[in-house]
C-alpha atoms as a PDB file:
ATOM      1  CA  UNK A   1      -2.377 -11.509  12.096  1.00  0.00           C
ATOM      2  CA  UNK A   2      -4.518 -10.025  14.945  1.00  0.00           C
ATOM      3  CA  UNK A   3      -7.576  -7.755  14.675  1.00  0.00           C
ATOM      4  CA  UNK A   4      -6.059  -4.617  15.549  1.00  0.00           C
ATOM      5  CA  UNK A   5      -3.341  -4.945  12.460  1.00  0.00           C
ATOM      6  CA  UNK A   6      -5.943  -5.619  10.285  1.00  0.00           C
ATOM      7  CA  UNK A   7      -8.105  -2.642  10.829  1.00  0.00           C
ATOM      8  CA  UNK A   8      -4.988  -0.321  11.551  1.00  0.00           C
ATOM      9  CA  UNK A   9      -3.588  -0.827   7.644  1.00  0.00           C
ATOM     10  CA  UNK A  10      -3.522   1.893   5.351  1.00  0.00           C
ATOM     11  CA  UNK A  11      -6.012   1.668   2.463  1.00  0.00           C
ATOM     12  CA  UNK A  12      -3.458   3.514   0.191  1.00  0.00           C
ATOM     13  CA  UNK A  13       0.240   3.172  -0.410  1.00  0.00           C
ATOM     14  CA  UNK A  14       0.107   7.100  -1.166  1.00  0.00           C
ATOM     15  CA  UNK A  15       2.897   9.049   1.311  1.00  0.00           C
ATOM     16  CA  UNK A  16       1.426  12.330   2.402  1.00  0.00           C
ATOM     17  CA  UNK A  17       3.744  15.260   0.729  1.00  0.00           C
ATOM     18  CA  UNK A  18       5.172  18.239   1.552  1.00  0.00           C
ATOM     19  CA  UNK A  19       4.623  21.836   0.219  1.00  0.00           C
ATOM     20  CA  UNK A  20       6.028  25.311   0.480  1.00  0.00           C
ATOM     21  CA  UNK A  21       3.155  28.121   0.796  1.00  0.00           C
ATOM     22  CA  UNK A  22       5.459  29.445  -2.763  1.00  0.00           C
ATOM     23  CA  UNK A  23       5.369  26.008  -4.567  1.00  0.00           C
ATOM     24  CA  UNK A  24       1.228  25.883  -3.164  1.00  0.00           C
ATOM     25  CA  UNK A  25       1.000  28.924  -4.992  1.00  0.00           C
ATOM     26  CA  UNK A  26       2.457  28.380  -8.309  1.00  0.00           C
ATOM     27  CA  UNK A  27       0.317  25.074  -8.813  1.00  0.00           C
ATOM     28  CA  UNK A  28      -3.191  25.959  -6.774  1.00  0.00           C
ATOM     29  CA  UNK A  29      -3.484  29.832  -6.879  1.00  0.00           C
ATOM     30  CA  UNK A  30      -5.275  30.371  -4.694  1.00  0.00           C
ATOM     31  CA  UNK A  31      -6.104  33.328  -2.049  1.00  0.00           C
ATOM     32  CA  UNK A  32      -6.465  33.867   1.063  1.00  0.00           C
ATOM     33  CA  UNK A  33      -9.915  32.638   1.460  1.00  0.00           C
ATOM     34  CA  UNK A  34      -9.898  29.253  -1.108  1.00  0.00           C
ATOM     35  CA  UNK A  35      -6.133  28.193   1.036  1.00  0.00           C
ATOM     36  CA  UNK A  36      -8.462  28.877   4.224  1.00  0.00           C
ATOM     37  CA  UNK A  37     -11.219  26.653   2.825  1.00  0.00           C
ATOM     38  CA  UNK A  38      -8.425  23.813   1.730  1.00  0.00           C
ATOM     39  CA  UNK A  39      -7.237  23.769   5.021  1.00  0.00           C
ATOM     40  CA  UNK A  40     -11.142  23.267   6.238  1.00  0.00           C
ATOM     41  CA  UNK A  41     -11.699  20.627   3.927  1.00  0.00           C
ATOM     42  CA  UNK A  42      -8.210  18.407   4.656  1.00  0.00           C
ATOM     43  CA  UNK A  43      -6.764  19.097   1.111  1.00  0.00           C
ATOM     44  CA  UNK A  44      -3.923  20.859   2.883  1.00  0.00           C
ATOM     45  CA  UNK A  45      -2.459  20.841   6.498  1.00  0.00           C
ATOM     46  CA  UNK A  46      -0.660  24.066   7.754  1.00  0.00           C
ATOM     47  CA  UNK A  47       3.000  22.718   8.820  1.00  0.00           C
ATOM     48  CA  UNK A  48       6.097  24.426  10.073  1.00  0.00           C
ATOM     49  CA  UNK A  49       7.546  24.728   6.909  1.00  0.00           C
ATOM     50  CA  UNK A  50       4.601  25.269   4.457  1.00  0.00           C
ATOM     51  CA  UNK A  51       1.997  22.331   4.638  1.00  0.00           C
ATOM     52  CA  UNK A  52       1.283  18.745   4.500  1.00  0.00           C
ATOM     53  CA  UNK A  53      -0.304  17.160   1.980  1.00  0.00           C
ATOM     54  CA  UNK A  54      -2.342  14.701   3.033  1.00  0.00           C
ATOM     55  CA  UNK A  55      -2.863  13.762  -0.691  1.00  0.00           C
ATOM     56  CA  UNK A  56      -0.461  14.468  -3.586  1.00  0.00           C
ATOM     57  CA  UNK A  57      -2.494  12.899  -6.278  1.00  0.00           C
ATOM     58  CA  UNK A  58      -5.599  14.932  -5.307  1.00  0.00           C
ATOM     59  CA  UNK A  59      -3.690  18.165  -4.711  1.00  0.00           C
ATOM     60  CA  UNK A  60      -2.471  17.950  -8.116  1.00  0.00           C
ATOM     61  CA  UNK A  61      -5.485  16.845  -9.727  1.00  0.00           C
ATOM     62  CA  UNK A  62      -7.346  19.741  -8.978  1.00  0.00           C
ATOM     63  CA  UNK A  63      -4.456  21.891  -9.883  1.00  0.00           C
ATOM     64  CA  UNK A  64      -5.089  20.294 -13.169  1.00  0.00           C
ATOM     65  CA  UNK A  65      -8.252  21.042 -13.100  1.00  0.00           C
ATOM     66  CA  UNK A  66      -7.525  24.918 -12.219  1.00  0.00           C
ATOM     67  CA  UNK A  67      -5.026  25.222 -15.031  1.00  0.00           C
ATOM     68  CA  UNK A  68      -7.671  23.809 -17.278  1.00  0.00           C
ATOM     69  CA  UNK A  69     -10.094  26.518 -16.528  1.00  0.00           C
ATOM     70  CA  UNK A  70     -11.734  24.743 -13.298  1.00  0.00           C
ATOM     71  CA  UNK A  71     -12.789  27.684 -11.090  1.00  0.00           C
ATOM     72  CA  UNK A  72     -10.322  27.554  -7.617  1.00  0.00           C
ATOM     73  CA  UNK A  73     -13.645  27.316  -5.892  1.00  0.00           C
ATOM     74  CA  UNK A  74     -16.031  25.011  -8.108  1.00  0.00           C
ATOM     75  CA  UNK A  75     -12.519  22.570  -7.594  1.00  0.00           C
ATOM     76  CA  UNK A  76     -13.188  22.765  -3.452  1.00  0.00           C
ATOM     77  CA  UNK A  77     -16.896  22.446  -3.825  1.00  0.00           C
ATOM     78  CA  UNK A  78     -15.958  18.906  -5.435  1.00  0.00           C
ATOM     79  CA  UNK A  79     -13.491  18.422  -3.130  1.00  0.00           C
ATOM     80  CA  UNK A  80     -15.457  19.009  -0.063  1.00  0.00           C
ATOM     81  CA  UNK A  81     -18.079  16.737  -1.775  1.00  0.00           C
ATOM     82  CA  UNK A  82     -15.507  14.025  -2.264  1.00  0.00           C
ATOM     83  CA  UNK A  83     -14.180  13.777   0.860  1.00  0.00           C
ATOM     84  CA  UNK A  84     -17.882  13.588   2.603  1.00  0.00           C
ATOM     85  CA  UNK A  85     -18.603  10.913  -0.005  1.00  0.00           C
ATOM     86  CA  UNK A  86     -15.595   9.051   0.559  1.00  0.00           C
ATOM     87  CA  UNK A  87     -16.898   8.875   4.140  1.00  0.00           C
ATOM     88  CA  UNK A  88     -20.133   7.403   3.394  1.00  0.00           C
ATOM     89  CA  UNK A  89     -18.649   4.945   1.752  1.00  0.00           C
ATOM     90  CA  UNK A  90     -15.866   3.923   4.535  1.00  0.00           C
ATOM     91  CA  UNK A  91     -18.970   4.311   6.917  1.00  0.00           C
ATOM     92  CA  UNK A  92     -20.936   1.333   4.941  1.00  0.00           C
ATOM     93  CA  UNK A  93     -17.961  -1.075   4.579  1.00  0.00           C
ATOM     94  CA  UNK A  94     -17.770  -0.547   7.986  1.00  0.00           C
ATOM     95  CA  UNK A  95     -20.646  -0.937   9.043  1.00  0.00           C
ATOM     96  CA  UNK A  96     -21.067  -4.016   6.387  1.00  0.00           C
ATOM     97  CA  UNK A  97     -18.107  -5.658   8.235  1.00  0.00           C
ATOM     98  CA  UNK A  98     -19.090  -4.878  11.795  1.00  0.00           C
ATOM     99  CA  UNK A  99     -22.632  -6.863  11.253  1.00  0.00           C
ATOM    100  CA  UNK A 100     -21.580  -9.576   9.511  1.00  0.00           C
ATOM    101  CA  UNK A 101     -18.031 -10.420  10.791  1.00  0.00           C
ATOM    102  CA  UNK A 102     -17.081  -8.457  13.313  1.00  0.00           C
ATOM    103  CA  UNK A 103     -20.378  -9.092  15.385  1.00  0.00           C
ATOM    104  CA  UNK A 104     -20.514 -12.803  14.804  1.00  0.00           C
ATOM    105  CA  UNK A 105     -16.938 -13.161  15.754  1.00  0.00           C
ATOM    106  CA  UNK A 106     -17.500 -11.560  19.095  1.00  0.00           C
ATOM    107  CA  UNK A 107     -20.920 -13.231  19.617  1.00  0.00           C
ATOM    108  CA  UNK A 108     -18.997 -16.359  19.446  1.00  0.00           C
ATOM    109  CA  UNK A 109     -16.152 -15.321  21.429  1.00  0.00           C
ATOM    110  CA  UNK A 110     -13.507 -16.820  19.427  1.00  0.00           C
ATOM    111  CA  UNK A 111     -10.039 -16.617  20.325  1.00  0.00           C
ATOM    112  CA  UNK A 112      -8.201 -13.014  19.678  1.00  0.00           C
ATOM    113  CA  UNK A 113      -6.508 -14.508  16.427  1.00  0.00           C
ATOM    114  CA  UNK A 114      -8.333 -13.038  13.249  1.00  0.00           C
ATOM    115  CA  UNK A 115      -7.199 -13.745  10.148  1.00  0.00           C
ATOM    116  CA  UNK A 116     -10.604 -12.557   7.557  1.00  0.00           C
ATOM    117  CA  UNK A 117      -9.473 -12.978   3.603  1.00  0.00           C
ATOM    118  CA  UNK A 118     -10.849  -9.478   2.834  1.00  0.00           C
ATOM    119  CA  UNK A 119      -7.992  -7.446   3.148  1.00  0.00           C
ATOM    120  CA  UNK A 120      -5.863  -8.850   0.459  1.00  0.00           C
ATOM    121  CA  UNK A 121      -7.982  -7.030  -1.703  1.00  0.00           C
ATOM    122  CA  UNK A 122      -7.672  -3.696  -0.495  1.00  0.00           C
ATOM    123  CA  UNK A 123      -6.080  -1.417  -3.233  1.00  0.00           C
ATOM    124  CA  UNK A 124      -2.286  -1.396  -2.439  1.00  0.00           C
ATOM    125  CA  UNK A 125      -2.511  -4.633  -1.928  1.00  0.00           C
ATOM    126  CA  UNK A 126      -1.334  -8.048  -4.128  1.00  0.00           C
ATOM    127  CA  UNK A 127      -3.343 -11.238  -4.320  1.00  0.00           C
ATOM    128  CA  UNK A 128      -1.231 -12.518  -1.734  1.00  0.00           C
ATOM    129  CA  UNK A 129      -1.741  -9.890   0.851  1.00  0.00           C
ATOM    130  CA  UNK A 130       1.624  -8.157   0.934  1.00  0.00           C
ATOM    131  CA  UNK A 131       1.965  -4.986   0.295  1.00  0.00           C
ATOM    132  CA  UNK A 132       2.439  -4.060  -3.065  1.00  0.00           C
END
């Protein structure tokens, strides 16, 4: 396995969805201004048809969280503060693996092979590195 199909795997076996602007609106009622601010964030993605969900599981979670008495807004603040966290977080693997094996490996220029143990454990993974 090269380098470039290690770091181009998907962290998540989730499939982006699809959704009608009438099916958006039964489960996330929103208006005008909260769809704006989903679109913004990345919780939605205007499509031809209705939108893209980048994220099913999320999109319905906070749905859930509406119906429960979650304010549409309060749910975007915590989305907006998820996403930003989930990119710190990428950010320090990343950064994690570029100074400790990505920069030795280059240092030592070894050949273009790359076969690091890490990924098996990446969620959607099994212990044996296929996909799950």
């Amino acid at each position: 396995m090269g380098l470039e199909d290690v770091i181009s795997r998907p962290w998540s076996d989730e499939a982006p969805g699809w959704i009608t602007i009438e099916e958006l609106a039964r489960i996330f009622p929103a208006g005008p201004a909260e769809l704006v601010r989903a679109v913004q964030i990345g919780l939605v993605e205007p499509a031809e048809a209705g939108f893209r969900v980048p994220s099913p599981k999320l999109l319905h979670a906070g749905a859930e969280l509406v119906a429960a008495g979650v304010p549409i807004a309060a749910a975007l603040d915590q989305a907006e503060i998820l996403f930003a966290d989930l990119q710190r977080i990428a950010q320090r693997f990343l950064d994690l693996a570029l100074e400790h094996v990505f920069e030795p490996f280059l240092a030592d220029r070894k050949p273009t092979e790359f076969t690091p143990s890490w990924p098996r454990s990446w969620p959607g993974q099994s212990p044996t590195g296929l996909p799950t």
